[in-house]
Protein backbone atom coordinates (compact mmCIF):
# COMPACT_ATOMS: atom_id res chain seq x y z
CA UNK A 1 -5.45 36.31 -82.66
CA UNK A 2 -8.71 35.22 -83.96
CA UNK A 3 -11.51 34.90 -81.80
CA UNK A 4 -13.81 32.18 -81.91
CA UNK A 5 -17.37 30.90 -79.85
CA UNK A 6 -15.11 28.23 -78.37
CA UNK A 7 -12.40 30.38 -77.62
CA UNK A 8 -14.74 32.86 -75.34
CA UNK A 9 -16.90 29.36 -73.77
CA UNK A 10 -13.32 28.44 -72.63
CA UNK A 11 -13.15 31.92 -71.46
CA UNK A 12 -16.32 32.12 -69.66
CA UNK A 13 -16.37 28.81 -68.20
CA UNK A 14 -12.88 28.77 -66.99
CA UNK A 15 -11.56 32.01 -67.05
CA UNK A 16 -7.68 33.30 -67.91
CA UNK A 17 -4.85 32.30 -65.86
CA UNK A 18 -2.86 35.56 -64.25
CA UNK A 19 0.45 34.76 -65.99
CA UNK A 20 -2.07 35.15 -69.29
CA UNK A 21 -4.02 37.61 -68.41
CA UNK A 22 -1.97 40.53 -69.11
CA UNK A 23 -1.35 39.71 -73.14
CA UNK A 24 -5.24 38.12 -73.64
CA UNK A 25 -6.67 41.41 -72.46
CA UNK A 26 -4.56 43.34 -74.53
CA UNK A 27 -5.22 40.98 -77.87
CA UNK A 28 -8.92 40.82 -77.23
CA UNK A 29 -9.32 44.72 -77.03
CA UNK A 30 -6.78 45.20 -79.78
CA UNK A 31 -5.16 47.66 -77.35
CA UNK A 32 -1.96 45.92 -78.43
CA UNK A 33 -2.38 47.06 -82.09
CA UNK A 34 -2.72 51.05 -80.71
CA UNK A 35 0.80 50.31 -78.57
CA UNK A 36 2.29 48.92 -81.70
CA UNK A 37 1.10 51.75 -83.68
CA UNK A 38 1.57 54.79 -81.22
CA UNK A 39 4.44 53.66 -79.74
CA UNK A 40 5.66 57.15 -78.48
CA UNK A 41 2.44 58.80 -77.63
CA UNK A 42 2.46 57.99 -74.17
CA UNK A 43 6.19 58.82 -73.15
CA UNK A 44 5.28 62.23 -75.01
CA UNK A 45 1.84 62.98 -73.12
CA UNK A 46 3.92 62.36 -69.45
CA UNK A 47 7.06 64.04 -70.96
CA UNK A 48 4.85 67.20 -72.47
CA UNK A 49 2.05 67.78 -69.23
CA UNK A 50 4.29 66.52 -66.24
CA UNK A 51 4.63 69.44 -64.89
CA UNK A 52 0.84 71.17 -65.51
CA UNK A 53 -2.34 71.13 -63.74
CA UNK A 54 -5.89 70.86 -64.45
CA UNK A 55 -8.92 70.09 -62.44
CA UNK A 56 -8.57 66.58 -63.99
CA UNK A 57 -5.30 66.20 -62.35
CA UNK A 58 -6.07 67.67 -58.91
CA UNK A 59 -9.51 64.78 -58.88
CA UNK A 60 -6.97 61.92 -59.29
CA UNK A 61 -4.22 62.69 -56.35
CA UNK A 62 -7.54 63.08 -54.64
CA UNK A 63 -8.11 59.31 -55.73
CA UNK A 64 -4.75 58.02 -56.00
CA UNK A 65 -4.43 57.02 -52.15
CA UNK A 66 -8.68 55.14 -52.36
CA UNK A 67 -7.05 52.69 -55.44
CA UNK A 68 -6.74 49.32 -54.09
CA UNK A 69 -5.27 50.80 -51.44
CA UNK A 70 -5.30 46.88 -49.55
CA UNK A 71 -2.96 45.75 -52.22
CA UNK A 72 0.89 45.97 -51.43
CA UNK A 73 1.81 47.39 -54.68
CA UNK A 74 -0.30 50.56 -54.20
CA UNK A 75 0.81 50.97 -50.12
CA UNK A 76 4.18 51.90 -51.90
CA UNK A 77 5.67 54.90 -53.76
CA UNK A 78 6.13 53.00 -56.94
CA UNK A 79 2.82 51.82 -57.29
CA UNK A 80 1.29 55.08 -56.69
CA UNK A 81 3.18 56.99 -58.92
CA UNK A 82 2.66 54.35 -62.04
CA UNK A 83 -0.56 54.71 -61.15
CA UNK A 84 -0.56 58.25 -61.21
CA UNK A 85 1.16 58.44 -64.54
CA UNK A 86 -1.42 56.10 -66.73
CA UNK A 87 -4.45 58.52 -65.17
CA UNK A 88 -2.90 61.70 -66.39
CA UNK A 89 -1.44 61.10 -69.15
CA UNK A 90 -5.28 59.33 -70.62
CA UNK A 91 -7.06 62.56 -69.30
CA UNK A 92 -5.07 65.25 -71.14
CA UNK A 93 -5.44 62.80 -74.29
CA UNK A 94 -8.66 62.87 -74.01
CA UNK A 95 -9.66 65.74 -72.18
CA UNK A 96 -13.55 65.61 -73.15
CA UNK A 97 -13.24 62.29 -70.57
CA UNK A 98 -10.24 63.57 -68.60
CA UNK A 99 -11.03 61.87 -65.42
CA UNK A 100 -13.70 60.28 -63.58
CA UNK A 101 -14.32 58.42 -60.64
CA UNK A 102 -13.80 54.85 -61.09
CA UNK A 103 -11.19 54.75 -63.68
CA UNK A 104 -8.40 55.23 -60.55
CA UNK A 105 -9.63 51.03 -59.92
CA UNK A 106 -10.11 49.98 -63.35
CA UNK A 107 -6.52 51.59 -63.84
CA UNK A 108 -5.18 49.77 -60.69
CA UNK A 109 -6.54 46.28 -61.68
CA UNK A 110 -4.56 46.71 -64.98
CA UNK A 111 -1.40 47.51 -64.05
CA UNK A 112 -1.52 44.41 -61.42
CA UNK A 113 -0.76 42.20 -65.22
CA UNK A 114 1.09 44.51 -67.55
CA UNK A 115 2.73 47.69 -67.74
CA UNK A 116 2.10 51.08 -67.57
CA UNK A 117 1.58 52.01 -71.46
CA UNK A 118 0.17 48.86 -71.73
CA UNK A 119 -1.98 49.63 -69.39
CA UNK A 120 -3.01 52.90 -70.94
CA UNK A 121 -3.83 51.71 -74.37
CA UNK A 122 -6.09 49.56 -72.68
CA UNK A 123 -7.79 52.75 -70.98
CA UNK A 124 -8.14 53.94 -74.54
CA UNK A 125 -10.02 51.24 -75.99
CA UNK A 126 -12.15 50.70 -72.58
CA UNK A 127 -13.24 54.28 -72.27
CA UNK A 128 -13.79 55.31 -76.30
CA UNK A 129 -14.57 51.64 -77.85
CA UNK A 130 -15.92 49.07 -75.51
CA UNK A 131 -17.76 51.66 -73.19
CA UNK A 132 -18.30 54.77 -74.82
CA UNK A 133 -19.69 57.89 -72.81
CA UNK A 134 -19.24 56.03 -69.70
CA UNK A 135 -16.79 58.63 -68.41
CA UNK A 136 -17.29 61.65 -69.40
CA UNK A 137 -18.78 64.63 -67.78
CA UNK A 138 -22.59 64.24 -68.75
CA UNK A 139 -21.83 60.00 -68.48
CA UNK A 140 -25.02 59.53 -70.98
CA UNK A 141 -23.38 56.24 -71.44
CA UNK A 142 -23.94 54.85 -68.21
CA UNK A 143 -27.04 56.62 -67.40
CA UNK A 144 -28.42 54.88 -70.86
CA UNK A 145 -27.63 51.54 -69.27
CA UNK A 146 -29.26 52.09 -66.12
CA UNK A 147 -32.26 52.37 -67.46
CA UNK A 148 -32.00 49.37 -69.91
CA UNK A 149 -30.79 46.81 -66.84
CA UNK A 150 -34.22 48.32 -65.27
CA UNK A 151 -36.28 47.90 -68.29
CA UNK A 152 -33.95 44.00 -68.37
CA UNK A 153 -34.86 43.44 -64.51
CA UNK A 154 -38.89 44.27 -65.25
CA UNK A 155 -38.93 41.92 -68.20
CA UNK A 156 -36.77 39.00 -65.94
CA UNK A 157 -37.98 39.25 -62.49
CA UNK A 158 -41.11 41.17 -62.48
CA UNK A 159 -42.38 40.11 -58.89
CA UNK A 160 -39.08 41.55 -57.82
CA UNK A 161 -39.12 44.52 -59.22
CA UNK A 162 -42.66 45.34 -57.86
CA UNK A 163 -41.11 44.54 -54.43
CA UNK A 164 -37.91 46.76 -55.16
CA UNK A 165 -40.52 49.49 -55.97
CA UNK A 166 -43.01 48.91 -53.22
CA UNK A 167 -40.11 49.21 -50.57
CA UNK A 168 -39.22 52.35 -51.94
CA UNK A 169 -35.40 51.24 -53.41
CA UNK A 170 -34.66 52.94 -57.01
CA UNK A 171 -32.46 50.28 -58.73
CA UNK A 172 -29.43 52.54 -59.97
CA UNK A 173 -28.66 53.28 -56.52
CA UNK A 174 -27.25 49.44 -56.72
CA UNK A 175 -26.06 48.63 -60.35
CA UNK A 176 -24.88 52.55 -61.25
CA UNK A 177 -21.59 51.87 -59.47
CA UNK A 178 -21.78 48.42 -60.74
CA UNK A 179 -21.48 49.03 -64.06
CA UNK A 180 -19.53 52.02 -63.46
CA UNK A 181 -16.40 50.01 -61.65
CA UNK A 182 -16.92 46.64 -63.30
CA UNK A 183 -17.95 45.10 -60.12
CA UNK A 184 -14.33 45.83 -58.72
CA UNK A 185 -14.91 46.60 -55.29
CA UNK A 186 -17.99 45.29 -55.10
CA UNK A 187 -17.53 41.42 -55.39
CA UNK A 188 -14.61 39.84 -54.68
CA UNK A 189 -10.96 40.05 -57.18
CA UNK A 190 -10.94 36.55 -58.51
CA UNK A 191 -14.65 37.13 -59.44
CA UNK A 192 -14.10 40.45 -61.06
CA UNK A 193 -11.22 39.39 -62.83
CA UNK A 194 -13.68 36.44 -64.20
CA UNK A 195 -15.95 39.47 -64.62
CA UNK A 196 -13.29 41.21 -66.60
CA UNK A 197 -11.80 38.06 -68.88
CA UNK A 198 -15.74 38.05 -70.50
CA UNK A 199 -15.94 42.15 -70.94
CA UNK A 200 -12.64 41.73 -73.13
CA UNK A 201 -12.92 38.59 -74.77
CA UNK A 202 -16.80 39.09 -75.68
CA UNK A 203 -16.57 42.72 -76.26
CA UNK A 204 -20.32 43.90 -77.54
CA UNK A 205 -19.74 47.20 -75.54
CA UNK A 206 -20.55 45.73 -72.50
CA UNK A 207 -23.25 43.14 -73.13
CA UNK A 208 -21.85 41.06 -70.00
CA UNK A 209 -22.49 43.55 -67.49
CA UNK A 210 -26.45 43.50 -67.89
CA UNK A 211 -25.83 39.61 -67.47
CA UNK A 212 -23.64 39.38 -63.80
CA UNK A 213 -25.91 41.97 -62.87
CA UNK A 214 -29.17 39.92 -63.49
CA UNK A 215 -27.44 36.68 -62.54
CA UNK A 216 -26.60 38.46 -58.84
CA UNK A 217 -30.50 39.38 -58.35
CA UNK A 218 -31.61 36.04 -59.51
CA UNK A 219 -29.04 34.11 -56.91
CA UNK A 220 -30.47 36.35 -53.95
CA UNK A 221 -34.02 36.40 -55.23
CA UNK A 222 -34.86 34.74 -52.03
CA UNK A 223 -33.06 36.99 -49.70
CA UNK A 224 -34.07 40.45 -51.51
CA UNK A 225 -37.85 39.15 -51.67
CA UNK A 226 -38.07 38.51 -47.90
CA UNK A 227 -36.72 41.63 -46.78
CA UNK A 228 -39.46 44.51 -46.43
CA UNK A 229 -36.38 47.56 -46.10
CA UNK A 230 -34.82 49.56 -48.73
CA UNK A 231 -31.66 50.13 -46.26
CA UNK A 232 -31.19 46.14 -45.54
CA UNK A 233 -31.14 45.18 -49.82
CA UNK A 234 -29.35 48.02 -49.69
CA UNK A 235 -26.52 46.28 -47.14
CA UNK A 236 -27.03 43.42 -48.99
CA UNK A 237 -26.59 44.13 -52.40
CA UNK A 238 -23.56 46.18 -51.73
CA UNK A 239 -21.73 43.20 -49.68
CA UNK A 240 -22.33 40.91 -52.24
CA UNK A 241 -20.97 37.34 -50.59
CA UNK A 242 -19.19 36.01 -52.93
CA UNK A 243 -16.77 33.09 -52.02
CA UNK A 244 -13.36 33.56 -53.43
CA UNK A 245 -12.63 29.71 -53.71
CA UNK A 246 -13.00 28.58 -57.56
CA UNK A 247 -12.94 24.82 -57.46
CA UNK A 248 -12.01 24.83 -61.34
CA UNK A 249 -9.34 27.09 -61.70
CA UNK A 250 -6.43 26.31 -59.23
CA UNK A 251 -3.85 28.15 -61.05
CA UNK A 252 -5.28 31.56 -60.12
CA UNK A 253 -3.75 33.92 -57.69
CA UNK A 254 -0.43 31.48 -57.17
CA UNK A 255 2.34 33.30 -55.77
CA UNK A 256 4.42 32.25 -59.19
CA UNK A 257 2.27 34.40 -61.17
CA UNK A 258 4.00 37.47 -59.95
CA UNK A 259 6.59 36.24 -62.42
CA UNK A 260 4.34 36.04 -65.48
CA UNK A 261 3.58 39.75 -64.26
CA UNK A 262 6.97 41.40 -64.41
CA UNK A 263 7.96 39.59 -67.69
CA UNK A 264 4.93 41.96 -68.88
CA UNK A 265 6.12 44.87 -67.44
CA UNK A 266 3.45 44.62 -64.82
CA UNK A 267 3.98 45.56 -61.02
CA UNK A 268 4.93 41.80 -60.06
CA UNK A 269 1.41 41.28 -58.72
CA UNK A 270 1.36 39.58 -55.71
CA UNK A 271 -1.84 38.54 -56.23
CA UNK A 272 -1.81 36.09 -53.92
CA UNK A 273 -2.89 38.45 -51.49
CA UNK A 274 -6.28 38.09 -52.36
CA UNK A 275 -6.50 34.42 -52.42
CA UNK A 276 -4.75 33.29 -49.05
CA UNK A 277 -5.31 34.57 -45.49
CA UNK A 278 -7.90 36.79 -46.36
CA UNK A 279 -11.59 35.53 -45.49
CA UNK A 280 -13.68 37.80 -47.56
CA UNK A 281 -16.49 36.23 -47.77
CA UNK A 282 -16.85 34.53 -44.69
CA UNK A 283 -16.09 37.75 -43.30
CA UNK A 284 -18.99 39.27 -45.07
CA UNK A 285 -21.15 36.53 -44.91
CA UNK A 286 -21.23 36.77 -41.10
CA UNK A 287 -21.90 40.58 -41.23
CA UNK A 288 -24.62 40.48 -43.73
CA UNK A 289 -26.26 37.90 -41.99
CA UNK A 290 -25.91 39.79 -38.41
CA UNK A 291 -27.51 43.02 -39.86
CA UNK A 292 -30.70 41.35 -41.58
CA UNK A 293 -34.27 41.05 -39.79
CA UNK A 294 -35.27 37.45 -38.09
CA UNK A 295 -36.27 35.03 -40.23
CA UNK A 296 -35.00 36.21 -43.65
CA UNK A 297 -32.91 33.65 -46.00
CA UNK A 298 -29.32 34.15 -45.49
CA UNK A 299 -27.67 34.84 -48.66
CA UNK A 300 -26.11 31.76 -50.49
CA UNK A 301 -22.20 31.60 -50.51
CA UNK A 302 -21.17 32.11 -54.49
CA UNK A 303 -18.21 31.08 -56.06
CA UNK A 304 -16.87 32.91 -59.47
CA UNK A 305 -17.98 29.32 -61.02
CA UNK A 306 -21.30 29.70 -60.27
CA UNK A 307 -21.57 33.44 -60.97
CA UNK A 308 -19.73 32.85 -64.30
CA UNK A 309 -22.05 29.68 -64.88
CA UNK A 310 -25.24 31.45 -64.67
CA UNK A 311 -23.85 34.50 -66.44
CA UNK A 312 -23.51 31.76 -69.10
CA UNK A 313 -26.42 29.13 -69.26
CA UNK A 314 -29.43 31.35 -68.44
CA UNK A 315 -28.50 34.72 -70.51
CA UNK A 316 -26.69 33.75 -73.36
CA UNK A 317 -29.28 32.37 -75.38
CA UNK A 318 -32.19 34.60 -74.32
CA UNK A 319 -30.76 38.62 -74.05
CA UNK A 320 -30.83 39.81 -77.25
CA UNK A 321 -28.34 41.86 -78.55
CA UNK A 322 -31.10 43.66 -80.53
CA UNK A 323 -32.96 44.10 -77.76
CA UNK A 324 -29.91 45.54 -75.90
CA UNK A 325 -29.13 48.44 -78.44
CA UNK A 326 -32.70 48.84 -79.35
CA UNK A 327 -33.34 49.75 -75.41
CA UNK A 328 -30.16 51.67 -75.69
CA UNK A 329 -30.91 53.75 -78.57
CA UNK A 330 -34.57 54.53 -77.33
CA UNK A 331 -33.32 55.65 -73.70
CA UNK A 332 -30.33 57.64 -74.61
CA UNK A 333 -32.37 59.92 -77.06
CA UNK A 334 -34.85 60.02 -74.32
CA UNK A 335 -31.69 61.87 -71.88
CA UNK A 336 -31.11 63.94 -74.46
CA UNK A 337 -34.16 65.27 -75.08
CA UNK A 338 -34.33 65.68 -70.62
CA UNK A 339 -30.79 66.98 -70.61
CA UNK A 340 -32.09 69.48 -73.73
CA UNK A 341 -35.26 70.54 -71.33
CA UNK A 342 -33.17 71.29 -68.45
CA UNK A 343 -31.13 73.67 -70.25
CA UNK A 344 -33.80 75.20 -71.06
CA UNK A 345 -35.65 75.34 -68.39
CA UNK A 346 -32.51 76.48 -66.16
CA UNK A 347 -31.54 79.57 -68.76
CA UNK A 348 -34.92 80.46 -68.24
CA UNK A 349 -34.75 80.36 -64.59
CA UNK A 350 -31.90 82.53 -64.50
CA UNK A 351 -33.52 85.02 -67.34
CA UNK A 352 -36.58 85.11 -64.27
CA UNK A 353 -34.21 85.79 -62.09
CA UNK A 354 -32.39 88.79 -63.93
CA UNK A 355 -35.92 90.33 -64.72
CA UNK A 356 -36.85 90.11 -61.08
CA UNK A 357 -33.69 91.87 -59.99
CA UNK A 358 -33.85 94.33 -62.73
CA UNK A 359 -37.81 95.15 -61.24
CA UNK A 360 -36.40 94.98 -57.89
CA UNK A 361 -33.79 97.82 -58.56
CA UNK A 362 -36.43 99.60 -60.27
CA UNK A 363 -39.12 99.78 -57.59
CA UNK A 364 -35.88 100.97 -55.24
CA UNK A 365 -34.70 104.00 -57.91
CA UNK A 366 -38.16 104.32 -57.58
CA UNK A 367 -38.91 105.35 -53.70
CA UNK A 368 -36.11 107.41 -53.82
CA UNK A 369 -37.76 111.38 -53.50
CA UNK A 370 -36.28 113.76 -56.10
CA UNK A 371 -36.23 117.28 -55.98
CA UNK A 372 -39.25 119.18 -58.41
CA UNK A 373 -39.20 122.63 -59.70
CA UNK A 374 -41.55 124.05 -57.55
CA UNK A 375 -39.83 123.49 -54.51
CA UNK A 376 -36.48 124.42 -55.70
CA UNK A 377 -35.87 127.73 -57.53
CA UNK A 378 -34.60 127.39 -61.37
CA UNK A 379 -30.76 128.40 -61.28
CA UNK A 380 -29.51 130.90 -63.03
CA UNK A 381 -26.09 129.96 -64.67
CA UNK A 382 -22.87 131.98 -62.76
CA UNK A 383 -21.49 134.31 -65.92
CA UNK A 384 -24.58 135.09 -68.34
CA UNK A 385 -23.72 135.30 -71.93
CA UNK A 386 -23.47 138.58 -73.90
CA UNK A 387 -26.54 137.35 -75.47
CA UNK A 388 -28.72 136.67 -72.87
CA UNK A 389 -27.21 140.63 -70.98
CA UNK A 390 -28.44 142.13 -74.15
CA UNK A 391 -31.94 140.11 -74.14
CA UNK A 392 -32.18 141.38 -70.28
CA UNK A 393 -31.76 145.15 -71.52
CA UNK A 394 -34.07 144.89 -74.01
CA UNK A 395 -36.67 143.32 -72.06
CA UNK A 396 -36.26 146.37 -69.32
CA UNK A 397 -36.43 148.81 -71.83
CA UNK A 398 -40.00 147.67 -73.14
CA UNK A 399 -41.20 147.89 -69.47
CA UNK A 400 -40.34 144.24 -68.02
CA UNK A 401 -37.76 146.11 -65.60
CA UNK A 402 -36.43 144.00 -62.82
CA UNK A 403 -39.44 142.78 -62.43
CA UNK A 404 -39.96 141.20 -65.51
CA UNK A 405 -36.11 139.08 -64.76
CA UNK A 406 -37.49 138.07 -61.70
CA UNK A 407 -40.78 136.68 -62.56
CA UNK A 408 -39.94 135.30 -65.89
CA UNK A 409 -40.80 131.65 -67.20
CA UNK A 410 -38.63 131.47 -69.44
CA UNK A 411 -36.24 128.13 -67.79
CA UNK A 412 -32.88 128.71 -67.43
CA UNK A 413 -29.90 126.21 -67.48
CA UNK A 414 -29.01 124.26 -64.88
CA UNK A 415 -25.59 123.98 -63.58
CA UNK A 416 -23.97 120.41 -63.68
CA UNK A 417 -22.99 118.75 -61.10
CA UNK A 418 -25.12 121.01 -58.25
CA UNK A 419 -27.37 120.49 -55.59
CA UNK A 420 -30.65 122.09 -55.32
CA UNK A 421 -29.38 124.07 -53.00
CA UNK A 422 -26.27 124.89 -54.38
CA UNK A 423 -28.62 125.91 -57.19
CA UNK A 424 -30.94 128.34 -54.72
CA UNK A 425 -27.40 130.17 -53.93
CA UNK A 426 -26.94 130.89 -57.21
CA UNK A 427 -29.54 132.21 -58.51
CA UNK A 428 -30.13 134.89 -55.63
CA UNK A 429 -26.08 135.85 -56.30
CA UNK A 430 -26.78 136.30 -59.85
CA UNK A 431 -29.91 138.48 -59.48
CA UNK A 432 -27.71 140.75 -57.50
CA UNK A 433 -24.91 140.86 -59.49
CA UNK A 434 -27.44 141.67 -62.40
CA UNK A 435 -29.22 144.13 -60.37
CA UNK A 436 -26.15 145.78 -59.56
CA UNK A 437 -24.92 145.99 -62.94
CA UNK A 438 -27.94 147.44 -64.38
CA UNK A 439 -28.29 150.70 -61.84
CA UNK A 440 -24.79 150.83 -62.54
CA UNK A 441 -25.57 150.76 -66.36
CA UNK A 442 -28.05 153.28 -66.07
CA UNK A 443 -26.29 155.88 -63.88
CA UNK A 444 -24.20 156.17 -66.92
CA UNK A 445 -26.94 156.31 -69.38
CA UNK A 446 -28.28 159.19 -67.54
CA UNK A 447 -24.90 161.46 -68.64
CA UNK A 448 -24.84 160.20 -72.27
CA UNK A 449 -28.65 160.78 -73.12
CA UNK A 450 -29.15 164.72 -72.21
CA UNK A 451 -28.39 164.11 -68.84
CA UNK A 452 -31.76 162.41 -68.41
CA UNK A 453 -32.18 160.82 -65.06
CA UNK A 454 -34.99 158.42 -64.12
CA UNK A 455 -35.36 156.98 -60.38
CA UNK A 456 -38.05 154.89 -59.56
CA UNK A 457 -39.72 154.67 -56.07
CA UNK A 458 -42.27 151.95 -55.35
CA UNK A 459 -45.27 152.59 -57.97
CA UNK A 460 -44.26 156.32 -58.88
CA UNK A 461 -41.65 157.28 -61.69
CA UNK A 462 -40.24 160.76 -61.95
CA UNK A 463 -38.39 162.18 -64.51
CA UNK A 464 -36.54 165.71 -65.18
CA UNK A 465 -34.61 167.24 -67.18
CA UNK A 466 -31.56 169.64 -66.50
């Protein structure tokens, strides 16, 4: 299909009906093309991982039961588990995504008009062509666009965004989750499905979501400027009241389109459930309007016709494109460079912190008291060497005598492994077992060398001779 400007003003102004929805999304994207080209990846990614595990995993059963859970088709087994299936089998595709928070309702809305590898393919081209780095772990994507729809809201509505500031109320608290579910679950279906028909048909990586986002603040202008508390824009801004009757486009959310839907392979829809017996918005009109302070504005009633309208008439012309990625490109190498700094300056936190232990230990090893060799006696190994008997006998010979031993500085091994006072006990049993062995010794030197016998008392030294 060939796109054309008149093709996507039909589109805007009117939107898709649900019996069409599922094959326009699909031919818009070219997510079609990847399901006629691919055709077996996805029964071989649930075939190959359905019985493994990864943190990815565990996150979506987490999410599974939070998807749309006030739809029929997800209050039941089958619509759980399809569900299920198209979230795993994208994150261990692409597993520098794998899963994130949001994608369980994105997912959900899709399979509501086509099947489940349908439905897939378009999770592809969503998550790695029309919003890239949305949805993965560092999500520079949709950090980047934060701070262009604040740069956007400045250059649009500066009185407002003084006020926004002055009350204290940082503006990606509101349009982070925005952006990051589409607007599902934040205005009503049949407006996020209008929502949704310009994402796909326009494409631009997301061009359309700066432009609901600004058309929402300009329609409660009035209400946001006359409130003076961050936690009542707050309420308001996250129960948008929007009406869900379209006046233009009656065949939306008909109870036949559940037919269109399983000729697609889709759930059978039921999307009916949305339009009849459920009143959303006066619901949340009366609730917003009970919670704000005396005197303030109500907020206006909005159809998808005017949303859509001023989405159409008072951004088209004037948000540049240029402008757009020029913002985009300036901001995201501005995260980088913050991101870079951080890493930096958290390695050299934790290189601090090491060298702060490390001093701590020290100062500890520190106040410990250890022995020193004046208060503990040098031991004197168990079993001397032949060496160091000889070395003895010489020194006693030249006049060092017992004494000499006793008093000498030369140091002496110690044993391993010993106390000090295993080393006192010792040396005291080895100067006795020395100073045994040497009167022995010399008792029987006194019968080899003419029977010469020396004794030594005290100071005086005798010697004869037989």
């Amino acid at each position: 299909m060939i796109k054309t400007n008149h093709l996507i003003d039909i589109v805007y102004m009117n939107g898709i009906p649900d019996a069409l929805r599922g094959p326009f999304w699909q031919m818009f994207t070219g997510s079609v093309y990847y399901l006629i080209t691919h055709h077996n990846e996805y029964s071989d990614l649930i075939l190959h991982f359905e019985h493994q595990t990864s943190l990815a995993t565990m996150e979506i059963e987490k999410d599974i039961h939070r998807s749309l859970p006030e739809h029929p088709y997800y209050q039941t087994n089958a619509g759980r588990d399809s569900l299920r299936r198209v979230l795993r089998a994208y994150s261990w595709r692409n597993s520098s995504v794998g899963y994130c928070q949001s994608m369980n309702i994105i997912s959900a809305t899709l399979l509501l008009f086509m099947g489940e590898e349908e439905a897939f393919w378009m999770m592809v081209v969503l998550c790695e062509d029309l919003l890239p780095d949305y949805f993965n772990s560092d999500m520079i994507g949709s950090m980047t666009d934060q701070r262009v729809f604040e740069d956007l809201l400045v250059l649009e509505f500066p009185d407002m965004s003084k006020h926004l500031n002055k009350v204290g109320l940082s503006i990606a608290l509101i349009s982070f989750p925005w952006f990051l579910c589409m607007f599902l679950g934040y205005l009503p279906m049949e407006c996020c499905l209008r929502v949704l028909d310009g994402l796909f048909a326009s494409g631009k990586q997301g061009f359309i979501l700066f432009k609901v986002a600004l058309s929402l603040f300009k329609l409660y202008q009035p209400t946001i400027m006359a409130l003076k508390d961050s936690s009542e824009i707050m309420f308001l801004l996250k129960s948008l009241n929007v009406s869900n009757n379209n006046t233009t486009t009656s065949s939306s959310f008909s109870s036949s389109s559940s037919s269109g839907n399983n000729s697609n392979g889709g759930s059978g829809g039921n999307l009916s459930y949305y339009s009849g017996g459920n009143n959303y918005a006066g619901n949340v009109r009366n609730g917003v309007a009970g919670n704000l302070s005396s005197g303030v504005p109500a907020p206006p009633v909005i159809s998808p016709d005017v949303l859509m309208s001023s989405v159409y008439t008072d951004w088209n012309g004037t948000l540049s494109s240029d402008y757009i990625l020029d913002r985009r490109n300036h901001h995201r190498a501005q995260i980088i460079k913050e991101m870079e700094e951080s890493f930096h300056k958290d390695q050299e936190i934790k290189l601090m912190k090491k060298r702060n232990e490390e001093k701590e230990l020290a100062k500890k090893l520190a106040s410990v008291p250890l022995p020193t060799s004046n208060a503990i006696p040098n031991p004197t190994a168990s079993s001397n060497t032949a060496a160091t008997t000889n070395k003895e006998a010489n020194s006693n010979k030249e006049g060092g005598g017992v004494g000499g031993l006793l008093f000498s500085s030369a140091p002496t091994p110690t044993l391993k492994g010993e106390s000090g006072h295993e080393h006192s006990h010792h040396h005291m049993q080895g100067i006795k077992d020395w100073m045994k062995k040497k009167l022995v010794g010399d008792s029987d030197d006194h019968h080899k060398h003419n029977n010469t016998t020396t004794t030594t008392t005290g100071a005086n030294t005798s010697t004869s001779t037989s």
